[in-house]
C-alpha atoms as a PDB file:
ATOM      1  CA  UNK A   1      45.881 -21.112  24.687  1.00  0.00           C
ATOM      2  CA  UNK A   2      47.600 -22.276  28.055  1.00  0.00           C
ATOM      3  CA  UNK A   3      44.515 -21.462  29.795  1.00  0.00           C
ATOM      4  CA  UNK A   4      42.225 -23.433  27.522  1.00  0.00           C
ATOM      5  CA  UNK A   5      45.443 -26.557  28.352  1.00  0.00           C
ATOM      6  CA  UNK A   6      45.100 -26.185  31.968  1.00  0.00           C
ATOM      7  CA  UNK A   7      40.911 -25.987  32.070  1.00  0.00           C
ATOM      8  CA  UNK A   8      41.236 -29.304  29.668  1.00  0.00           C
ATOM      9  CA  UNK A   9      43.538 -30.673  32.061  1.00  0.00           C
ATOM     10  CA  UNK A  10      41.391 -30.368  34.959  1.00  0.00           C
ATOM     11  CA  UNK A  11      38.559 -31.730  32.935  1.00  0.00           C
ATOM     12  CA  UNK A  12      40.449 -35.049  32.608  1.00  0.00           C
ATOM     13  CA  UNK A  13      41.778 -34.809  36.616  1.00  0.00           C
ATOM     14  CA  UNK A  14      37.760 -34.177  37.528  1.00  0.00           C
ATOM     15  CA  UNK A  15      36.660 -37.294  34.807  1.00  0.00           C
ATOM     16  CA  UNK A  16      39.607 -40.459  36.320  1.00  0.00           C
ATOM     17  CA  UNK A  17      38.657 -38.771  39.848  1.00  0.00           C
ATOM     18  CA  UNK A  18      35.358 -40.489  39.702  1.00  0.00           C
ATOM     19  CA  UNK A  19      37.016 -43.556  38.479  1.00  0.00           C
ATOM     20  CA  UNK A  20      39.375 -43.426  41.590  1.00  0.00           C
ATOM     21  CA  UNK A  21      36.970 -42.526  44.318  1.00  0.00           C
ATOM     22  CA  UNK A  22      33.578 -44.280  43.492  1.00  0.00           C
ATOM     23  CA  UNK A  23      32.659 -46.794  45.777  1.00  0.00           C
ATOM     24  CA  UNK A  24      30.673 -49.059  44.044  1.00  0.00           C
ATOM     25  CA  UNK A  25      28.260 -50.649  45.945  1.00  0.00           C
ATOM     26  CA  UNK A  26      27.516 -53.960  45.569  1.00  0.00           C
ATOM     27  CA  UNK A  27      23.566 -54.835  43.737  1.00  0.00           C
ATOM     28  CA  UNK A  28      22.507 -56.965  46.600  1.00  0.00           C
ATOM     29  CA  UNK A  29      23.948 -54.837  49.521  1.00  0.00           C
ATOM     30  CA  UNK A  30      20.995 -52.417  49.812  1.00  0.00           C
ATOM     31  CA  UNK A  31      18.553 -55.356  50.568  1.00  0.00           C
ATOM     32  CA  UNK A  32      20.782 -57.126  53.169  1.00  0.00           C
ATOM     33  CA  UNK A  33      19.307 -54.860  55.568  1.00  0.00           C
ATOM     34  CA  UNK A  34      15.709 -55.795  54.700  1.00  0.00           C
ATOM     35  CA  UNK A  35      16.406 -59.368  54.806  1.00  0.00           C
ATOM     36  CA  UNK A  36      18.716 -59.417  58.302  1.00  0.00           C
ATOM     37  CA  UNK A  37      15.380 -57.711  60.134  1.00  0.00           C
ATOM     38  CA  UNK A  38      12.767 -59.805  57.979  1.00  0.00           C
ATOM     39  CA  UNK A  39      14.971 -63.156  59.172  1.00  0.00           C
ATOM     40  CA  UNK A  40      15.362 -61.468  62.646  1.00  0.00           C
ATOM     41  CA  UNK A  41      11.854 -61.036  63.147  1.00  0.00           C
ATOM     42  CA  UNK A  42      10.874 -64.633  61.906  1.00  0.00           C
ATOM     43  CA  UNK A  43      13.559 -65.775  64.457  1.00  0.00           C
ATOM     44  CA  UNK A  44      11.672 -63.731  67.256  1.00  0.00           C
ATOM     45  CA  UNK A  45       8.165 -64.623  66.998  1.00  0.00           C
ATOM     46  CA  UNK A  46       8.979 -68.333  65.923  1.00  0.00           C
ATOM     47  CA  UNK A  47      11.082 -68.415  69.112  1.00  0.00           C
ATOM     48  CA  UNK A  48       7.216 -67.836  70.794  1.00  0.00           C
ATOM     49  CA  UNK A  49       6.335 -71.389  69.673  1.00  0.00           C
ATOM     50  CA  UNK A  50       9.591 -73.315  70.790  1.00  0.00           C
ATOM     51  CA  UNK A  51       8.492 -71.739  74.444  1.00  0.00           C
ATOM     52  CA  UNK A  52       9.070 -68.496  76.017  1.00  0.00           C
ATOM     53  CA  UNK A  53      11.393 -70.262  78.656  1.00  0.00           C
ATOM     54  CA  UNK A  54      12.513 -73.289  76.882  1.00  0.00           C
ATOM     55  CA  UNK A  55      16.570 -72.721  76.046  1.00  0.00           C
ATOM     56  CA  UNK A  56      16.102 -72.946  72.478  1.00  0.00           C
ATOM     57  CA  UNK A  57      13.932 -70.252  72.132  1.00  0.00           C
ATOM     58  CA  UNK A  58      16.020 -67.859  74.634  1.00  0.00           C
ATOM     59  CA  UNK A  59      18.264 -68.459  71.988  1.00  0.00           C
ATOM     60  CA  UNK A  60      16.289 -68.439  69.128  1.00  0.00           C
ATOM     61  CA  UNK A  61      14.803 -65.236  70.348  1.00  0.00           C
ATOM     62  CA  UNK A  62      18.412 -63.109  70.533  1.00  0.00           C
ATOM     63  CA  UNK A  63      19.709 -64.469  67.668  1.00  0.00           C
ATOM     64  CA  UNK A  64      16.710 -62.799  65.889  1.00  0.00           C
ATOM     65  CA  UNK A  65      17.587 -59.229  67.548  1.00  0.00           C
ATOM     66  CA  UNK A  66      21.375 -60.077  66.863  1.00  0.00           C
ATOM     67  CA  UNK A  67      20.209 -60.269  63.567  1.00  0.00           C
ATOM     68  CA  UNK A  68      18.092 -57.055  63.926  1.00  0.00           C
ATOM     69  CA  UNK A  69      20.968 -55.248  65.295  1.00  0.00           C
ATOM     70  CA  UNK A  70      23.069 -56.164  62.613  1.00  0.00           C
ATOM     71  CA  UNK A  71      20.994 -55.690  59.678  1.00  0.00           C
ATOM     72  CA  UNK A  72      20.424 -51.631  61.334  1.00  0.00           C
ATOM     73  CA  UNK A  73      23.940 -51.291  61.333  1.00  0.00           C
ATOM     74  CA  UNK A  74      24.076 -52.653  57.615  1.00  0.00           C
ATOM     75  CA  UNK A  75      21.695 -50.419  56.954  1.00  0.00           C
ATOM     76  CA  UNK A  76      23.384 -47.157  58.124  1.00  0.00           C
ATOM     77  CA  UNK A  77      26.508 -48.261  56.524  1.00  0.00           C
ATOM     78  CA  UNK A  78      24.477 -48.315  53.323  1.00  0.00           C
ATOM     79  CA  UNK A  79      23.099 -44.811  53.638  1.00  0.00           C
ATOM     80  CA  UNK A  80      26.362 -43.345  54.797  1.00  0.00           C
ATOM     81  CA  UNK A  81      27.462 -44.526  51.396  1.00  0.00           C
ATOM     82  CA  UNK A  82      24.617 -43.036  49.020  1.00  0.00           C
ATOM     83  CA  UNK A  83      25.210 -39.667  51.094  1.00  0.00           C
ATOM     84  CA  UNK A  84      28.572 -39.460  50.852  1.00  0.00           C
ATOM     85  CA  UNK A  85      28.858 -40.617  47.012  1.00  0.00           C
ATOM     86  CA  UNK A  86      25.897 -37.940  46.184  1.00  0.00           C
ATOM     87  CA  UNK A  87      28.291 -35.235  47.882  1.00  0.00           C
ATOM     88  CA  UNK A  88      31.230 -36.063  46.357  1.00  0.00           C
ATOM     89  CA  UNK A  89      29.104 -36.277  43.121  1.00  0.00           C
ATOM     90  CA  UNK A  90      28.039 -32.816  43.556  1.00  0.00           C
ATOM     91  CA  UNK A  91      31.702 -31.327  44.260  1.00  0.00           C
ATOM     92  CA  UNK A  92      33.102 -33.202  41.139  1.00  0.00           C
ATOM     93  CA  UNK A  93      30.342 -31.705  39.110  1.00  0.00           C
ATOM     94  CA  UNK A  94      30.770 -28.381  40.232  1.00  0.00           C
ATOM     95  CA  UNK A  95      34.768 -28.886  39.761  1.00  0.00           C
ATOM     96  CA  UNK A  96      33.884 -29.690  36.020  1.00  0.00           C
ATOM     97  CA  UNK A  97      31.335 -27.366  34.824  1.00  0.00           C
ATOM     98  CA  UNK A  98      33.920 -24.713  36.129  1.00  0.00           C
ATOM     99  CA  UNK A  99      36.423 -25.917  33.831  1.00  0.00           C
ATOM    100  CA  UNK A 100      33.759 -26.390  31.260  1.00  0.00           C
ATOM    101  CA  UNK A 101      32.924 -22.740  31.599  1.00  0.00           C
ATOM    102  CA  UNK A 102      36.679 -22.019  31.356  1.00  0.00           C
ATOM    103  CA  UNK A 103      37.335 -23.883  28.432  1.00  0.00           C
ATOM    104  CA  UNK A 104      34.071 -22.129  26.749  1.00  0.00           C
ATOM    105  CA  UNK A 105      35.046 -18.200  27.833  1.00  0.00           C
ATOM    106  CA  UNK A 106      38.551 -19.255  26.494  1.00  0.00           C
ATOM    107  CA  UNK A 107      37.489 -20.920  23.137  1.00  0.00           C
ATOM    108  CA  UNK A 108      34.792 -17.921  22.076  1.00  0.00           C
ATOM    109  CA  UNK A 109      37.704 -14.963  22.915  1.00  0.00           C
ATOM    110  CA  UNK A 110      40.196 -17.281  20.890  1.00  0.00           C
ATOM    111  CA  UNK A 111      37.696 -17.974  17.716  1.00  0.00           C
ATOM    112  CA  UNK A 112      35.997 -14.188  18.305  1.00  0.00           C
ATOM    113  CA  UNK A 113      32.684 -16.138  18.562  1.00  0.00           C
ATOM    114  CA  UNK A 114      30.346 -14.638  20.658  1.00  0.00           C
ATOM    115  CA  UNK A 115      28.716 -16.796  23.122  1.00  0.00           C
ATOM    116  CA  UNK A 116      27.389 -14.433  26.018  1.00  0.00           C
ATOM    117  CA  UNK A 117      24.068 -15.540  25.718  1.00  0.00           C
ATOM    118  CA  UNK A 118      24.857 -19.006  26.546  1.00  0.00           C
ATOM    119  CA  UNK A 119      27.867 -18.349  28.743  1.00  0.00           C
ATOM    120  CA  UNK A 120      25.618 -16.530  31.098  1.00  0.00           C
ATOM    121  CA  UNK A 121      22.813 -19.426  31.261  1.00  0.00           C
ATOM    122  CA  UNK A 122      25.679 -21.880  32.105  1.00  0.00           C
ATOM    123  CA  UNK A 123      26.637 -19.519  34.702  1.00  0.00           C
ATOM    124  CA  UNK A 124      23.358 -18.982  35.838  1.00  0.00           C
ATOM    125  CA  UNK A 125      22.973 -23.106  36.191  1.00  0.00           C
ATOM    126  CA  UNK A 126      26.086 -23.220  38.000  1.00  0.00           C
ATOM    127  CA  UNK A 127      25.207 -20.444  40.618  1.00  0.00           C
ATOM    128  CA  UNK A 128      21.968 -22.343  41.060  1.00  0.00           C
ATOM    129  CA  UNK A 129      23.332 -25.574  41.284  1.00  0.00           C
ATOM    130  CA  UNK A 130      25.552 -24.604  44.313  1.00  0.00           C
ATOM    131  CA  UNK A 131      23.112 -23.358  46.051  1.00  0.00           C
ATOM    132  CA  UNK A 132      20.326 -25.995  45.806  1.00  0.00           C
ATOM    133  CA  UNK A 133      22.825 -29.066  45.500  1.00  0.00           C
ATOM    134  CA  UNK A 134      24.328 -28.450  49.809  1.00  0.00           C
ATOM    135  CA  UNK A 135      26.170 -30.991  50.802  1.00  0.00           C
ATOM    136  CA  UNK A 136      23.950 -33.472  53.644  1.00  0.00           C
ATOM    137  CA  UNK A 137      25.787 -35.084  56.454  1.00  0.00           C
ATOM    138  CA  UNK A 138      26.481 -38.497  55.844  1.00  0.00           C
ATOM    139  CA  UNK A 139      26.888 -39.421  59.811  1.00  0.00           C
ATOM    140  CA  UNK A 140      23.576 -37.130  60.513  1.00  0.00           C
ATOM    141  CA  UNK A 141      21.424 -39.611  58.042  1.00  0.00           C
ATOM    142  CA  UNK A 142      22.702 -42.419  58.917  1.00  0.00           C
ATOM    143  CA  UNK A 143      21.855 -41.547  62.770  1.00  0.00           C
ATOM    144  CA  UNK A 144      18.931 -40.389  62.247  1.00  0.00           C
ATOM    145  CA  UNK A 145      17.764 -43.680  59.796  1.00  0.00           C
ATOM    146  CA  UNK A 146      19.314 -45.546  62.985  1.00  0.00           C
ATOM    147  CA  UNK A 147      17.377 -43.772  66.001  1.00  0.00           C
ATOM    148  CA  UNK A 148      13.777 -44.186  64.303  1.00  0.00           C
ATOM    149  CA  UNK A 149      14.694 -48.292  63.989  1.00  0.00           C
ATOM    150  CA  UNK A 150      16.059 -48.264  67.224  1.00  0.00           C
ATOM    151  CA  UNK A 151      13.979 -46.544  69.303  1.00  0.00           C
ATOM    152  CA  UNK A 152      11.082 -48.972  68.010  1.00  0.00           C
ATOM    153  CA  UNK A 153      13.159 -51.851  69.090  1.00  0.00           C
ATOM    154  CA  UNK A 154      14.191 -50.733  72.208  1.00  0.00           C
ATOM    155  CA  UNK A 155      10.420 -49.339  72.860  1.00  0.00           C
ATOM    156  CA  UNK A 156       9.660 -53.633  71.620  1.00  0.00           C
ATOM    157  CA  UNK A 157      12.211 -54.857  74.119  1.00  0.00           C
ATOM    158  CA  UNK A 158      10.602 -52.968  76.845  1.00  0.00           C
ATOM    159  CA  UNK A 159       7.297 -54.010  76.311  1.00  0.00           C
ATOM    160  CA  UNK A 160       8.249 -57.587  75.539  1.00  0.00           C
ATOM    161  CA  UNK A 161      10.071 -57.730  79.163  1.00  0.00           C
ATOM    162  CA  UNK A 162       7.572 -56.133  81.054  1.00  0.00           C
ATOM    163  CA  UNK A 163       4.930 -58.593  79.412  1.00  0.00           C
ATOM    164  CA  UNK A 164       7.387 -61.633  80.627  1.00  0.00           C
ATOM    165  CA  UNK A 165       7.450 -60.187  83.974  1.00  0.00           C
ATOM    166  CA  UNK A 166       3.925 -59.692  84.798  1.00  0.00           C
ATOM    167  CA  UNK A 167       3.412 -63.259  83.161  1.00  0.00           C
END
């Protein structure tokens, strides 16, 4: 019966662990990113018809890739979150179906029930889902959602200089 105590036990720890460590991410936080570069681009090619050289549109002009920059960095923050909630997902699943499966062998030796038929397709879901559910680098996605945005800007920047110099 202690055993059965202790897997119930860790079925509560496992169920006010989510509770504790969620981050919950605000609604509107996923589209800041979308707006920042939408605004930033505005900002850019508006700055075109204030006048390439005028002082207004210098400014104009890097406020919109300020506001580029920071809506990329919003951005990776964001999917640095989902990545790292979906892992830690994954690891307090596993944690509780073990338990589950605990509580289960425990309960069918205790009532003299048996339940190797559906002991062994639990079992057979758990193997599987620690294999297919890996944990994903959080830092990797985020870099690599960062470096296909940046690249294009920096590849923007370069071609938008050279233009002003030949002009």
């Amino acid at each position: 019966m202690s055993s059965i105590m202790m897997a119930l036990e860790d079925l509560k720890k496992d169920a006010w662990r989510r509770r504790e460590t969620d981050y919950i991410m605000p609604i509107w936080l996923p589209f800041l990113p979308t707006i920042l570069v939408v605004v930033g681009i505005i900002a850019m090619f508006s700055s075109a018809f204030v006048g390439a050289f005028a002082v207004i549109g210098l400014i104009q002009f890097f406020m919109g890739i300020i506001l580029i920059f920071i809506g990329a960095i919003v951005g990776i923050f964001v999917i640095y979150k989902w990545i790292n909630r979906r892992n830690d997902h994954f690891k307090r699943q596993h944690l509780f179906l073990g338990a589950l499966l605990d509580i289960l062998k425990g309960l069918s030796q205790q009532k003299g029930v048996n339940t190797d038929v559906l002991i062994a397709q639990i079992e057979r879901d758990y193997r599987e889902a620690e294999v297919e559910e890996t944990e994903k680098s959080a830092v990797l996605w985020g870099y690599l959602t960062s470096v296909s945005f940046m690249s294009s800007l920096v590849l923007h920047s370069a071609l938008l200089e050279q233009r002003l110099l030949q002009a």
